[in-house]
Protein backbone atom coordinates (compact mmCIF):
# COMPACT_ATOMS: atom_id res chain seq x y z
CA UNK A 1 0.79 19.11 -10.30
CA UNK A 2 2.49 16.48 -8.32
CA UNK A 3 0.03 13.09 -8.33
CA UNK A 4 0.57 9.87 -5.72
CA UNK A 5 -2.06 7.31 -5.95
CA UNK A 6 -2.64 4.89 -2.85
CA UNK A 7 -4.62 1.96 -3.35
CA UNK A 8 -7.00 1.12 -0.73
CA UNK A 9 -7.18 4.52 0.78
CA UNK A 10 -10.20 5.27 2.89
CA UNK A 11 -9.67 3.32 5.82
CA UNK A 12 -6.49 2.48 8.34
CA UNK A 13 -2.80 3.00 6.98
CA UNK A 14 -3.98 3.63 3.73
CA UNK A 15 -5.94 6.47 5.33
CA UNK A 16 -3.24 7.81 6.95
CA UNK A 17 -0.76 7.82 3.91
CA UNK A 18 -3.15 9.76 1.99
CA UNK A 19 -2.73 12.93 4.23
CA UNK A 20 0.71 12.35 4.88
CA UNK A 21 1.31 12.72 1.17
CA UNK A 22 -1.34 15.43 1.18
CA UNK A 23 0.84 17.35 3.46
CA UNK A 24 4.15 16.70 1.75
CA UNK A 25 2.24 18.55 -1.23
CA UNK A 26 1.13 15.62 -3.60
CA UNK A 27 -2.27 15.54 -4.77
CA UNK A 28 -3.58 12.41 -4.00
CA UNK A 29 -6.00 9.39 -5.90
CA UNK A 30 -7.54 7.73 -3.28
CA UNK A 31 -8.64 4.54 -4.35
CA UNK A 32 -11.57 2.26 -3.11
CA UNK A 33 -13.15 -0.42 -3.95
CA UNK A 34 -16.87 -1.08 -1.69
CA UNK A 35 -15.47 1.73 1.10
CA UNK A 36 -16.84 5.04 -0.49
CA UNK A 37 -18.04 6.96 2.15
CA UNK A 38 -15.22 6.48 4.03
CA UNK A 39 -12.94 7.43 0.96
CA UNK A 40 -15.02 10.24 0.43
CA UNK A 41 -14.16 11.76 4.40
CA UNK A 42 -10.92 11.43 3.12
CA UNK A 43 -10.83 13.34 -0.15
CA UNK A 44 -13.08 15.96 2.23
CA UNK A 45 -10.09 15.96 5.02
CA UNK A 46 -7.64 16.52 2.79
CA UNK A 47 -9.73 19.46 0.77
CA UNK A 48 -10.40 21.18 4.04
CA UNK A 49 -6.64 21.44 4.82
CA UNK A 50 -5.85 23.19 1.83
CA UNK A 51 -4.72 20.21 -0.27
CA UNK A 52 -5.97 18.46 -3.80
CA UNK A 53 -7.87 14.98 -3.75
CA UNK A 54 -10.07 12.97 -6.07
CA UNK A 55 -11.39 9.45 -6.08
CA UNK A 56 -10.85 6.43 -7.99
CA UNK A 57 -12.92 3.37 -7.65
CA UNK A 58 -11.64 -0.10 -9.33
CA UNK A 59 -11.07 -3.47 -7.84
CA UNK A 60 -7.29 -4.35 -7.75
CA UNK A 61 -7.75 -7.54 -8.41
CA UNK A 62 -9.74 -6.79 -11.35
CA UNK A 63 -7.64 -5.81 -14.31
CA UNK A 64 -9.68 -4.98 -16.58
CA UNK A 65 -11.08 -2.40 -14.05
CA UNK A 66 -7.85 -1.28 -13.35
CA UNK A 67 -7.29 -0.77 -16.95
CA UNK A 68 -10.16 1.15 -17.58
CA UNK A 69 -9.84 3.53 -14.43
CA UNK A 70 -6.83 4.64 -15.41
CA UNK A 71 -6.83 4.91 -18.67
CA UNK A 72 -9.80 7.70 -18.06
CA UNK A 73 -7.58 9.13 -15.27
CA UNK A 74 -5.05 10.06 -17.61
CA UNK A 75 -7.56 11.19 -20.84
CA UNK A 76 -8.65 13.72 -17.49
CA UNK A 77 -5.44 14.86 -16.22
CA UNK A 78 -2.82 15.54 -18.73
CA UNK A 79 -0.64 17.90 -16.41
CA UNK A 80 1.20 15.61 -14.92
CA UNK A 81 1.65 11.92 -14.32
CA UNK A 82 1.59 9.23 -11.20
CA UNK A 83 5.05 9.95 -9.81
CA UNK A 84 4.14 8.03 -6.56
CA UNK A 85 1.89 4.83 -6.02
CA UNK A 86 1.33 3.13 -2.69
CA UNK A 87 0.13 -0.23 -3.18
CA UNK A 88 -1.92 -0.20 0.08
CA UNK A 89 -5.07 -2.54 -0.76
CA UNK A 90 -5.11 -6.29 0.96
CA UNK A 91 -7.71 -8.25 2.79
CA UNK A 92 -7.31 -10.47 5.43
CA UNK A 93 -9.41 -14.02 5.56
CA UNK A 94 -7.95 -16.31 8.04
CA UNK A 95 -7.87 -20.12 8.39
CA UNK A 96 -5.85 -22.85 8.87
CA UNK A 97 -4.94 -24.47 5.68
CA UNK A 98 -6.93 -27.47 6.21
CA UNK A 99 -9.83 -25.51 6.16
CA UNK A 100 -9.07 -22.81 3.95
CA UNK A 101 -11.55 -23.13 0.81
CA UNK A 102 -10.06 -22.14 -2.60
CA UNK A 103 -11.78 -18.91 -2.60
CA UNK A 104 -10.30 -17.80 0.54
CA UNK A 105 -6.62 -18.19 -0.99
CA UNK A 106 -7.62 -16.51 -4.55
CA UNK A 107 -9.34 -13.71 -2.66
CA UNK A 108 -6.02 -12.59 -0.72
CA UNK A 109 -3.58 -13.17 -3.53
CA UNK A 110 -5.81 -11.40 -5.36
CA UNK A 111 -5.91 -8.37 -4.20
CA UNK A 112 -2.51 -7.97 -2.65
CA UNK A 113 -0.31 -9.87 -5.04
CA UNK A 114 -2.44 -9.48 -8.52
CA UNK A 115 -3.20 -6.04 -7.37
CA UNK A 116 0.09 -4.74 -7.16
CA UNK A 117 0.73 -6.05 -10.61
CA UNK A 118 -2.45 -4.60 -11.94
CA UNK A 119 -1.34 -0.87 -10.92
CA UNK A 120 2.01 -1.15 -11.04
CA UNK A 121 2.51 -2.33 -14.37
CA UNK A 122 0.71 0.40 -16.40
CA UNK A 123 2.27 3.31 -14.16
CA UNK A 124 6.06 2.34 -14.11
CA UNK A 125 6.05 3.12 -17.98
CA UNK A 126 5.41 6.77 -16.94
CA UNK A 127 7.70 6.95 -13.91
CA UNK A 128 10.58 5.80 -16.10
CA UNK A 129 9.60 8.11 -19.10
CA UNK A 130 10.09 10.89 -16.76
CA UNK A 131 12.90 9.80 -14.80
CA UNK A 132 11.29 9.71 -11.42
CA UNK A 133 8.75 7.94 -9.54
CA UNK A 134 8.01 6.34 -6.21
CA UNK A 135 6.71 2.61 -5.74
CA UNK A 136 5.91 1.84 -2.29
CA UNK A 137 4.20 -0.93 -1.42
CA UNK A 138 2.74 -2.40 1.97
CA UNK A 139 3.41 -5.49 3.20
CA UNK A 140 3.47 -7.19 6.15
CA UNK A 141 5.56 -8.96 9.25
CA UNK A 142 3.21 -11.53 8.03
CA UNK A 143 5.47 -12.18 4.81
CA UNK A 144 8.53 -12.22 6.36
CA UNK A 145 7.98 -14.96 9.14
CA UNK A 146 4.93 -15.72 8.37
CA UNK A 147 2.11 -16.69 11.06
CA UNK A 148 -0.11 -19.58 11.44
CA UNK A 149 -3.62 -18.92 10.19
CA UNK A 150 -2.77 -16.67 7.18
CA UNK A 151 -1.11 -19.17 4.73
CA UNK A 152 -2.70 -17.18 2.30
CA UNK A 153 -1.91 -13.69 3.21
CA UNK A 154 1.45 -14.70 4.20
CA UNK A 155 1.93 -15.96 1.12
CA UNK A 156 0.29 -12.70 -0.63
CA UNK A 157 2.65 -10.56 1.09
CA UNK A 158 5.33 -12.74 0.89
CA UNK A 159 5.09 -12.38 -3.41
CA UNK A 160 4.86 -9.33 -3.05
CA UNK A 161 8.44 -8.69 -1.25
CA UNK A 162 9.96 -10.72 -3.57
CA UNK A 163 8.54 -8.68 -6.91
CA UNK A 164 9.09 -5.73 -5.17
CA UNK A 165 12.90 -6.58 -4.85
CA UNK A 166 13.20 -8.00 -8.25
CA UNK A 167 11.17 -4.67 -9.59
CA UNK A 168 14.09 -1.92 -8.22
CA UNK A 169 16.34 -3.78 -9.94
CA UNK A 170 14.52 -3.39 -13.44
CA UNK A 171 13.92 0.38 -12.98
CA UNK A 172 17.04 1.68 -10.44
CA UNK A 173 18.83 3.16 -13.39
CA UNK A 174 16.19 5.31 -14.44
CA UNK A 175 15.46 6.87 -10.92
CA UNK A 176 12.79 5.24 -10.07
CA UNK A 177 12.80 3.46 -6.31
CA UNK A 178 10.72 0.73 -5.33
CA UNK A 179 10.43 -0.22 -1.38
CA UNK A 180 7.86 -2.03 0.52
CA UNK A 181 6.99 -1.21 4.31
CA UNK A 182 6.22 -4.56 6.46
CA UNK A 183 3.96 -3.18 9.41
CA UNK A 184 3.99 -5.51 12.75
CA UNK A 185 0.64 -5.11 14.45
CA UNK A 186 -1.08 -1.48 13.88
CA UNK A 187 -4.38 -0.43 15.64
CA UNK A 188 -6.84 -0.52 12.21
CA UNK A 189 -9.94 -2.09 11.59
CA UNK A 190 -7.74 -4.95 10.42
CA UNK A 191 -6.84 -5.97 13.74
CA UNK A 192 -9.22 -4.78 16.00
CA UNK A 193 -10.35 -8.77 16.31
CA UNK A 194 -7.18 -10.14 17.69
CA UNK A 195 -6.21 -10.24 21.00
CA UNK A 196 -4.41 -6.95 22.11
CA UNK A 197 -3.66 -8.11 25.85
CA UNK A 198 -2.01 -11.28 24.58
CA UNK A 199 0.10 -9.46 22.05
CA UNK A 200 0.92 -6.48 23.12
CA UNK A 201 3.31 -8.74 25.43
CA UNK A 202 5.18 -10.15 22.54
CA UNK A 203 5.67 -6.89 21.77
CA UNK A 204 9.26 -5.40 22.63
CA UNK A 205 7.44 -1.49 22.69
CA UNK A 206 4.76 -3.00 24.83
CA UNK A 207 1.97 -1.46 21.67
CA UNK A 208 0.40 -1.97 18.90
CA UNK A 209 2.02 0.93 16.45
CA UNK A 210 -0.33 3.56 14.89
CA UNK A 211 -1.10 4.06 11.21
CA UNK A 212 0.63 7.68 11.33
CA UNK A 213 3.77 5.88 12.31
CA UNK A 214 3.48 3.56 9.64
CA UNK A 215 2.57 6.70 7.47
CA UNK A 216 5.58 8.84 8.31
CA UNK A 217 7.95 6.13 7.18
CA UNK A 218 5.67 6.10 3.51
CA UNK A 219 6.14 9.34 3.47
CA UNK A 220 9.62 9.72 3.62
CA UNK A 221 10.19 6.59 1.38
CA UNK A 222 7.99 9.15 -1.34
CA UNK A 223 10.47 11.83 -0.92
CA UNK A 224 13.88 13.21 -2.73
CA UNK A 225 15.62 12.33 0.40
CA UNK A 226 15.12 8.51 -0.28
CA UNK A 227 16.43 8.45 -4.04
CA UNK A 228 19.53 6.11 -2.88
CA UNK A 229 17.49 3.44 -1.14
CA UNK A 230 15.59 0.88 -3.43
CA UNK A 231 14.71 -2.70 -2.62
CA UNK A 232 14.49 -2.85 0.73
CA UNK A 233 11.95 -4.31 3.20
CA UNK A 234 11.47 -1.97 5.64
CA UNK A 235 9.77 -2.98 8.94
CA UNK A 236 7.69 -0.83 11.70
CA UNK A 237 6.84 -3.55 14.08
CA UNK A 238 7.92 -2.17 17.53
CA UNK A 239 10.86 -5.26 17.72
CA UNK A 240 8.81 -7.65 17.63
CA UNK A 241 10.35 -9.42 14.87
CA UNK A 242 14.08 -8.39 13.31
């Protein structure tokens, strides 16, 4: 059995990466955290399609949960291992610095920045014991240039890019690739508070891009066909920003 875990999966791209790796033949641990009915229409998506799910709640940012949910993952399934992880989960709480309260900052680097370390760090050990294994994780246009009003996440994202460039180099040797995908603006719940009209003409491709688009790229990133490509940034953002 062929496992990919993608954190933050019941909702938006992470949605939409679950049954793209569904498809491609993985069976896939969709985690949550407070979304559970919506992780749940997943898991039943993906089982009604002929494909394998199951769920796993834990806070990213929580490592001790982290610890704990996987550690009873593996005591269940001992036919295979994680070969693929998508380090999906992030939050978005927006201010200007000079308001920003502490809390606001701690709660995005939290969950995208000590997050990815959180997973990451206990499944790489299997990955390289096998020789194989997938780390993909999404960032944002948002860490590269960086935008006003998201200090924090910018800065989230931005850690993240730089670990996951530092990470290929650790593992490249023993086949394992590690890539992160910087989506530009995507219609999800994420953004459905900013201002389309006003956007959209920044936009080179005139739209905001789709989580299936976003998902496609994931999905080949997961695949054989990627083996020679590892620490890269990879952006799906319609031109706006190259």
């Amino acid at each position: 059995m062929k496992y990919a875990l993608v954190t933050g999966g019941g909702k938006g791209i992470g949605r939409a990466v679950c049954l793209k790796l569904a498809e491609l033949g993985y069976s896939i641990v969709i985690n949550y955290n407070s979304s559970e009915q919506a992780a749940q229409e997943v898991l039943e998506t993906i089982v009604a399609g002929g494909g394998s799910a199951s769920l796993l709640r834990f806070d990213v940012s929580d490592n001790m949960q982290v610890s704990e949910a996987l550690k009873k993952w593996r005591e269940e399934n001992n036919d295979g291992y994680i070969e693929v992880l998508v380090n999906n989960a992030g939050v978005r709480d927006d201010n200007l610095m000079l308001w920003m309260e502490p809390e606001s900052w701690h709660k995005v680097i939290g969950v995208s920045l000590d997050g990815m370390f959180h997973v990451t760090r206990l499944l790489i050990k299997d990955m390289l014991v096998k020789r194989y294994g997938r780390v993909i994780n999404i960032v944002s246009l948002s860490g590269i240039k960086g935008l006003p009003g998201q200090t924090n996440y910018s800065a989230a994202k931005g850690g993240v890019i730089a670990a996951t460039k530092a990470l290929a180099q650790e593992v490249a040797k023993k086949g394992v690739t590690v890539n992160a995908v910087a989506p530009g603006f995507i219609n999800t719940d994420m953004t459905k508070d900013l201002d389309q009209v006003t956007l959209k003409q920044q936009i080179p491709a005139g739209r905001f891009g789709t989580p299936e688009e976003v998902a496609s790229l994931v999905g080949f990133l997961a695949s054989g066909d990627s083996s020679y490509i590892t620490g890269e940034v990879i952006s799906i953002n319609g031109g706006l920003y190259t």
